[in-house]
Protein backbone atom coordinates (compact mmCIF):
# COMPACT_ATOMS: atom_id res chain seq x y z
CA UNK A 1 74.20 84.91 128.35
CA UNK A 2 71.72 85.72 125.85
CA UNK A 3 68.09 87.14 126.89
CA UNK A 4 65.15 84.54 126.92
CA UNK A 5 62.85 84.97 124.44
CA UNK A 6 59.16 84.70 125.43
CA UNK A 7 56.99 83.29 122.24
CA UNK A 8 53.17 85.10 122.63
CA UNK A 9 50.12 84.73 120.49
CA UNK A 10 48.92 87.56 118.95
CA UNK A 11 45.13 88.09 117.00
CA UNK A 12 46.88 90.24 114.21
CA UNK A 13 48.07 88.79 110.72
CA UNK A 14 51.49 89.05 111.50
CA UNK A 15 50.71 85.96 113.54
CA UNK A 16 53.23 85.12 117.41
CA UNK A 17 55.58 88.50 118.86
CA UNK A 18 58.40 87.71 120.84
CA UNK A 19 59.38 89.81 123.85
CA UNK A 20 62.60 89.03 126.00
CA UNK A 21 63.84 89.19 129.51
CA UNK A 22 67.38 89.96 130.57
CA UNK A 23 68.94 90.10 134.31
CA UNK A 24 70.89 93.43 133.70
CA UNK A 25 73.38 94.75 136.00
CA UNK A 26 71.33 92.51 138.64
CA UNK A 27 67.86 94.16 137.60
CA UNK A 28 65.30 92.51 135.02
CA UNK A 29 64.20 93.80 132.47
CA UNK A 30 61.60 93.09 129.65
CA UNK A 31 62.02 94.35 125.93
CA UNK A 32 58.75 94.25 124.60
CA UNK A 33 55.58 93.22 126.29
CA UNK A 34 53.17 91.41 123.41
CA UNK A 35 49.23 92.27 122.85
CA UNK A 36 46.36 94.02 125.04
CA UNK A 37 45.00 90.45 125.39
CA UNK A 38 44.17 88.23 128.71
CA UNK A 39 46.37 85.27 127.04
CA UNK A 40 48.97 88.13 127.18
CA UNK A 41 48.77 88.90 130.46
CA UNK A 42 48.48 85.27 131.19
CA UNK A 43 51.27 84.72 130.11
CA UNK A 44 53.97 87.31 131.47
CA UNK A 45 52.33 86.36 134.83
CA UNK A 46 53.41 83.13 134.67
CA UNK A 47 56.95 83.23 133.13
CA UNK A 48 57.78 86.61 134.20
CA UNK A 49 58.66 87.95 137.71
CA UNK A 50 56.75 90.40 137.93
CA UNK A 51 57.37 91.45 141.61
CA UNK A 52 61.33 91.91 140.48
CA UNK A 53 60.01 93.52 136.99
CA UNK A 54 62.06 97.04 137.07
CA UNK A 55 62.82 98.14 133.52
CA UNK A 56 60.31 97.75 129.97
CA UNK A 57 62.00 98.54 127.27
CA UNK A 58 59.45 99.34 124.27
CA UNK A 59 61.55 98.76 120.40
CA UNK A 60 58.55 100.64 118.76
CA UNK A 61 54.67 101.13 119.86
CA UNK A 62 53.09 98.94 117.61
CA UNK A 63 50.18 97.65 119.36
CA UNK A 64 51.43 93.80 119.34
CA UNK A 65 54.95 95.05 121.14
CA UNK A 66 53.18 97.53 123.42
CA UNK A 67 50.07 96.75 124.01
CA UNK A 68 50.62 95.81 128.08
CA UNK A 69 52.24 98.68 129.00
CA UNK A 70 49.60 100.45 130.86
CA UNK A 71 49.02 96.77 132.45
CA UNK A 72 52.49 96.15 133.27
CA UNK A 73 52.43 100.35 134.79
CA UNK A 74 49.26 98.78 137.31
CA UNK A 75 50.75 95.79 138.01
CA UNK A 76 54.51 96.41 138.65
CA UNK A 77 56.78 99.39 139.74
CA UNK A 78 59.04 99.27 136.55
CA UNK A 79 59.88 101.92 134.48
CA UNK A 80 58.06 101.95 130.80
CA UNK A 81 61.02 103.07 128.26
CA UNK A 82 59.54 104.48 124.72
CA UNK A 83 61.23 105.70 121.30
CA UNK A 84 61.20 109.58 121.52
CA UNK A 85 59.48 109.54 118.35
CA UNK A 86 56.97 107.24 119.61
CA UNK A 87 56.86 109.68 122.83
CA UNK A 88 56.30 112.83 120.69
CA UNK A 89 53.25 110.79 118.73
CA UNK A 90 51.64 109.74 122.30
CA UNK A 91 51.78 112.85 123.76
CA UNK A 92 50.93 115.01 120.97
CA UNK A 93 48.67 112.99 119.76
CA UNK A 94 45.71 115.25 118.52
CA UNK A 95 48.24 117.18 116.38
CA UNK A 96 49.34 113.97 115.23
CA UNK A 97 45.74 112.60 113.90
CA UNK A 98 45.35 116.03 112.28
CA UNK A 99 48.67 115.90 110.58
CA UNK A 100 47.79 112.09 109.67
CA UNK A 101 44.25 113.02 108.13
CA UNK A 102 45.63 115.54 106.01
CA UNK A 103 48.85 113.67 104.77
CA UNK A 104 46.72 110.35 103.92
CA UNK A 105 44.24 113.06 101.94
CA UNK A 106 47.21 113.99 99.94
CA UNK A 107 47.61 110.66 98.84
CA UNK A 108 44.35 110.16 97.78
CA UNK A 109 42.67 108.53 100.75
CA UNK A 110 38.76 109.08 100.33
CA UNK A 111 36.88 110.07 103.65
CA UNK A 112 35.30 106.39 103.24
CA UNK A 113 39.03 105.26 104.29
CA UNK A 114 39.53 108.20 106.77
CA UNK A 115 36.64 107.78 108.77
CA UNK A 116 37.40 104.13 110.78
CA UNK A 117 40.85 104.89 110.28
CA UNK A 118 40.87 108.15 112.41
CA UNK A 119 38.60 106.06 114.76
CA UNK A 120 41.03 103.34 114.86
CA UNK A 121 43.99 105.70 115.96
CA UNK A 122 41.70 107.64 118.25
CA UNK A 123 40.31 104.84 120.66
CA UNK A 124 43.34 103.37 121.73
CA UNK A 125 43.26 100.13 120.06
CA UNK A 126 45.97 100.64 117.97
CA UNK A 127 48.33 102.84 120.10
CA UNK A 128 47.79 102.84 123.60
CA UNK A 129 47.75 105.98 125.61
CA UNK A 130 51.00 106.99 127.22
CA UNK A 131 52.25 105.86 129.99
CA UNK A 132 52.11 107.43 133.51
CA UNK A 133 55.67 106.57 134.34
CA UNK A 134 57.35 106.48 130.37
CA UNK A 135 60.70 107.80 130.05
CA UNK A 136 62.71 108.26 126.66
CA UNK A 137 65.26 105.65 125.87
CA UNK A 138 67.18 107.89 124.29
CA UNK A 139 67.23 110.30 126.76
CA UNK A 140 66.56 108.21 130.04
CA UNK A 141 67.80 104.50 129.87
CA UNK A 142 70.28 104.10 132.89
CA UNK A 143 73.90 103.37 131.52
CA UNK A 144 74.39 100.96 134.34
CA UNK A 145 72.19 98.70 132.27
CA UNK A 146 74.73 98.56 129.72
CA UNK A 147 72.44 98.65 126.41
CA UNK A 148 73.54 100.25 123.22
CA UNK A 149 70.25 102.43 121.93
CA UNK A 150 70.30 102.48 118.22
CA UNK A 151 67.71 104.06 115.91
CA UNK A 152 67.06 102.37 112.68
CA UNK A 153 63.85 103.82 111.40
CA UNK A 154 62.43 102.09 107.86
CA UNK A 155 59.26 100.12 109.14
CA UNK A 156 58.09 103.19 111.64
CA UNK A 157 60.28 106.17 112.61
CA UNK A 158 60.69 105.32 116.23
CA UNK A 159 62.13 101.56 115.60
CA UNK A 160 65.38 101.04 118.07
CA UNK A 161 67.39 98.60 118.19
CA UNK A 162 68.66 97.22 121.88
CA UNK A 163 72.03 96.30 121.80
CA UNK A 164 74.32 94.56 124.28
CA UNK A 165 77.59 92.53 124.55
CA UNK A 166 76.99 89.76 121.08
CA UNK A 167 73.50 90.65 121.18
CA UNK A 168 70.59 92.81 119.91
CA UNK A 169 67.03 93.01 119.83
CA UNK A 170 65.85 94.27 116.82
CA UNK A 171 62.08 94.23 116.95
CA UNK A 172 61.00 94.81 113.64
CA UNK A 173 63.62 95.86 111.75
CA UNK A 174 65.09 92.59 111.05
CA UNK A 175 62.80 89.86 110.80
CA UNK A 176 63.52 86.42 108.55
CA UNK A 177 61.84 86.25 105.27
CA UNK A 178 59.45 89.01 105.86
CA UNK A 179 59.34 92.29 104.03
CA UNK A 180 58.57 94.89 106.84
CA UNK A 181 55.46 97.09 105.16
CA UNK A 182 57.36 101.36 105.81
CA UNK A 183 54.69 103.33 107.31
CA UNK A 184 53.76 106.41 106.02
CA UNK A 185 53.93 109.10 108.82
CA UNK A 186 53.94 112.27 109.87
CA UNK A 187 57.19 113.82 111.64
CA UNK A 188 56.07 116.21 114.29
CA UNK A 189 59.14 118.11 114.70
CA UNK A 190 58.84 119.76 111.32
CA UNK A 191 55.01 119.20 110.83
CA UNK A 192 56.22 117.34 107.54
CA UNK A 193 55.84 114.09 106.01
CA UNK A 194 58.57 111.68 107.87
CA UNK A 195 60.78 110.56 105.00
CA UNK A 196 61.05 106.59 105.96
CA UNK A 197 62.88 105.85 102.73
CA UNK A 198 65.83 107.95 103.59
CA UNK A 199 65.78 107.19 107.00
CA UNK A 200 65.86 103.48 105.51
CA UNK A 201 68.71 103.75 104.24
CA UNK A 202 70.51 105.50 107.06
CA UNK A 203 69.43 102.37 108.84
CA UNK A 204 70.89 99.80 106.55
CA UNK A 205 74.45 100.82 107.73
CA UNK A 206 73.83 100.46 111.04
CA UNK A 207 72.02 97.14 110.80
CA UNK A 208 75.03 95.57 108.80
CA UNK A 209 76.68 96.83 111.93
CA UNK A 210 75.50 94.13 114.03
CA UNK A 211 77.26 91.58 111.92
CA UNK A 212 78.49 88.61 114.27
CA UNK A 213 75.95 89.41 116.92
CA UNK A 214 72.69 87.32 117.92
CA UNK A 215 70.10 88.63 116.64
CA UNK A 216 66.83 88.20 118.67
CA UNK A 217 63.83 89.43 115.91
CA UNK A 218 60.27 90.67 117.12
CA UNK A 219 59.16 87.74 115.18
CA UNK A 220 60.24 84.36 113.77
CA UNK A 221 62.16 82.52 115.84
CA UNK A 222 65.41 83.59 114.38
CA UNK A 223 67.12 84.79 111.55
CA UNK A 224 69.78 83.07 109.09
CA UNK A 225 71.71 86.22 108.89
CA UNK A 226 72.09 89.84 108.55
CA UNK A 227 73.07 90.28 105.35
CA UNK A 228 70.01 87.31 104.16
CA UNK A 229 67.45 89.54 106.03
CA UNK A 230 68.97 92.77 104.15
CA UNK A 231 68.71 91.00 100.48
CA UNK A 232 65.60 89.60 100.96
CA UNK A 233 64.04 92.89 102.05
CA UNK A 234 65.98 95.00 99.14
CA UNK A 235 64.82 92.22 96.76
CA UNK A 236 61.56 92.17 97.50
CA UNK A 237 61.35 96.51 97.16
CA UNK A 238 63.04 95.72 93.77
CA UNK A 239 60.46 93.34 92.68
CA UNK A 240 57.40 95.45 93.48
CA UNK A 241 59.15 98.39 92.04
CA UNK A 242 59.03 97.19 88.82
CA UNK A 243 55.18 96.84 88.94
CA UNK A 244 54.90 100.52 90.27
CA UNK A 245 56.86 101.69 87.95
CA UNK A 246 54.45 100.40 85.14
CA UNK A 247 51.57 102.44 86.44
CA UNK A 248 50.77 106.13 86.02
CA UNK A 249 52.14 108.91 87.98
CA UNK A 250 49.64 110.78 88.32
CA UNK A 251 47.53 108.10 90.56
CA UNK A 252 47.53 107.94 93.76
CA UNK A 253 49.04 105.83 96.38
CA UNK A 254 44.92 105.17 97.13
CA UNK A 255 44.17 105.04 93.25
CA UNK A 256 47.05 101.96 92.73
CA UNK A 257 45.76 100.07 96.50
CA UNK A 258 42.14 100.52 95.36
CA UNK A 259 43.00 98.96 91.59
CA UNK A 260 45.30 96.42 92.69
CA UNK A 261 43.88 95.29 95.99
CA UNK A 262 40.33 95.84 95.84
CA UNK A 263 38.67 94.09 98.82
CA UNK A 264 41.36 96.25 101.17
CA UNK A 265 39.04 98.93 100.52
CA UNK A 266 37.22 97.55 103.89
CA UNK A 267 39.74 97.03 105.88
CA UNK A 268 41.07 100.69 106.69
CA UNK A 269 44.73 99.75 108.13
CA UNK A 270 45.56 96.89 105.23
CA UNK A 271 44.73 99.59 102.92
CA UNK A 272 47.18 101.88 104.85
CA UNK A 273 49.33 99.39 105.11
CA UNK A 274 49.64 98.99 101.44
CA UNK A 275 49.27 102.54 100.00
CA UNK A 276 52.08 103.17 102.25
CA UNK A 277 55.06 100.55 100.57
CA UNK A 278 53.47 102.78 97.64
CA UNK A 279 54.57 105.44 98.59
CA UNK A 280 57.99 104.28 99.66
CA UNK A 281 58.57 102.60 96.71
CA UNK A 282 57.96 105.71 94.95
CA UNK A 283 60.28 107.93 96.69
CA UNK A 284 62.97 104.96 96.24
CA UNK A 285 62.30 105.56 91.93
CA UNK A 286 62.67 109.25 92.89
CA UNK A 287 66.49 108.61 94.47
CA UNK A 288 67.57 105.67 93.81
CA UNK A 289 71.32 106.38 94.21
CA UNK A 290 70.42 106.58 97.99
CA UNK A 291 70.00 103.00 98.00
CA UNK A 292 72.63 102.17 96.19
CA UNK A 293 74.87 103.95 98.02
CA UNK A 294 73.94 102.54 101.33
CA UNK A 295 74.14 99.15 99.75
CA UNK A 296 77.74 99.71 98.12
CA UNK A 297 78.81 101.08 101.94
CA UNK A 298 77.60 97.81 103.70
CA UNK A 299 78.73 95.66 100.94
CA UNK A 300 75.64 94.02 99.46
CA UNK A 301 75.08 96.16 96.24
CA UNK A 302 76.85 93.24 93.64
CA UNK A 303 74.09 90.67 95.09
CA UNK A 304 71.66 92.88 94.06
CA UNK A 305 73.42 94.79 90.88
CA UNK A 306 71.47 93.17 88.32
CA UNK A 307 67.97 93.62 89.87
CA UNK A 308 68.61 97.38 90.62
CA UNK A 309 69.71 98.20 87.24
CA UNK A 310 66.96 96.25 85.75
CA UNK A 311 64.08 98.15 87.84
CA UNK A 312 66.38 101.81 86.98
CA UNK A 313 66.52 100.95 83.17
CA UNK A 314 62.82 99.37 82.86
C-alpha cells in the first residue's frame, strides 16, 4: 500500500507541494508538512489525524516542505525528523549566515543583494527555527518503521530520500519536467563551500537505484520515470552550459545574473537562486568527467553523448 499523497497550495513560484501519510508499523506518519500558511494548517486538520500524528519526517527544510513544523510540535505529540545537514544549519545558524555572507561576497554579490537576503534567512521566513522535539533521521528514525534513509544531495545538501518496500519519497530530488535550481551553500563541518555538483553526482547513482519503485515527488503529481527525470535534468545543465561557457571567466556568478536577468536584481532569493545554477554549472565545465562517469555507471551517458561532447568541445 502506497502512502497518500496530500496536494497543498503554496504562495511560492514553484506553485502546489505534496506531503504524504503512511500507517507504519501501526503508527502514522507524515513526510513533509507544506507552507507556514492558515490554508496549510487547514488543511492537515482536516485530512490528517492529528490526535494519532506520531512521526514527521522532513526530506529537506525548504520552507514549502517545512514550514508547519513548529505548528505540528504545538499541536501534536509527534516526533519532528530533520536531515543532519539541515540540523547542523538550524542550530548553528549564526555561523551559518556568517559563512553565507561571506561565500555569496565571493561570488560577487553586492551588499544591495546581501542586505534583504541576510534579513530573509534571519527572520524565520525562509527556514524556520528548530524544533523543540527534532531528532536526526539519520541518526534517530526508529527501524521499526521500516524506511530506507538515503541522502542524495544536488538541489540542497540535506535532500533524503524516504524509502520503503516499492516506494520512495523523493521530495525534491526527482520532480517531472523540472530542473531543480543546486543551491549554493556553505558546509559547516569544514567551514567550506558545500560542493553540490559532486555531491550531484554521487546522487545520480543512487537515484537510478530506485528503478521499479513508485516514486512519490515533492511536486507534480507524478513522474514518467527515473531515468526521464535524470535526462531531462542532465539536458537541461547541458543546454545552459553552453551559454555559460560563452561568457567570461573572470565575471562573476552576480556579474552573469545581473547581465542576463536584470529585473532579479530586486528580488534577493531569485537572484540567489540563479547565480547559484551559475555556479554549478561552472564547477560541472571544471570536471566534467565526474558527470560522465556517474552517467556511464547508471547507464544514461549514450542518451546524452552527443550533447556532452558538444558543450566539452564548444
Amino acid at each position: 500500500m502506497f502512502p497518500e499523497q496530500h496536494t497543498i497550495n503554496t504562495p511560492y513560484a514553484v506553485g502546489p507541494v505534496h506531503c504524504y501519510t503512511a500507517e507504519l508499523n501501526g503508527e502514522l506518519v507524515l513526510f513533509d508538512t507544506g507552507p507556514p500558511s492558515s490554508a496549510a494548517k487547514q488543511y492537515l486538520v482536516q485530512h490528517v489525524e492529528l490526535k494519532k500524528l506520531r512521526h514527521v519526517i522532513i526530506t529537506h527544510c525548504h520552507i514549502d516542505h517545512y514550514g508547519l513544523v513548529q505548528w505540528l510540535e504545538q499541536e501534536t505529540d509527534a516526533t519532528i525528523y530533520l536531515p543532519f545537514r539541515d540540523y547542523l544549519r538550524n542550530s548553528r545558524h549564526h555561523e551559518s549566515l556568517v559563512l553565507m555572507t561571506d561565500l555569496l561576497a565571493q561570488f560577487g554579490f553586492s551588499a544591495e543583494i546581501l542586505g534583504p537576503f541576510q534579513r530573509c534567512l534571519n527572520n524565520g521566513s525562509i527556514f524556520p527555527p528548530l524544533p523543540e522535539r527534532a531528532k536526526i533521521i539519520e541518526e534517530d528514525l526508529p527501524k521499526y518503521l521500516g524506511l530506507t534513509a538515503i541522502s542524495c544531495a544536488g538541489h540542497s545538501q540535506s535532500d533524503m530520500v524516504l524509502m520503503r518496500d516499492n516506494w520512495a519519497i523523493t521530495g525534491d530530488v526527482l520532480l517531472q519536467g523540472i530542473f531543480q535550481t543546486p543551491l549554493l551553500d556553505v558546509d559547516l563541518l569544514t567551514g567550506e563551500r558545500f560542493r553540490n555538483y559532486s555531491a550531484y553526482c554521487d546522487s545520480l547513482i543512487k537515484l537510478a537505484s530506485l528503478r521499479g519503485k513508485q516514486v512519490l515527488p515533492g511536486h507534480q503529481y507524478k513522474i514518467d520515470g527515473i531515468d526521464s527525470c535524470l535526462q531531462f535534468y542532465i539536458e537541461k545543465l547541458l543546454d545552459r552550459a553552453i551559454k555559460i561557457k560563452q561568457l567570461p571567466l573572470n565575471m562573476t556568478a552576480a556579474e552573469i545574473v545581473t547581465k542576463l536577468f536584470v529585473t532579479d536584481t530586486q528580488n534577493p532569493f531569485s537572484f540567489y537562486f540563479k547565480a547559484s545554477g551559475i555556479v554549478f554549472i561552472r564547477d560541472f565545465l571544471a570536471q566534467p568527467e565526474l558527470l560522465k562517469s556517474a552517467l556511464i555507471t547508471i547507464g544514461l551517458f549514450t542518451e546524452v553523448a552527443d550533447k556532452f561532447e558538444k558543450v566539452i568541445n564548444y
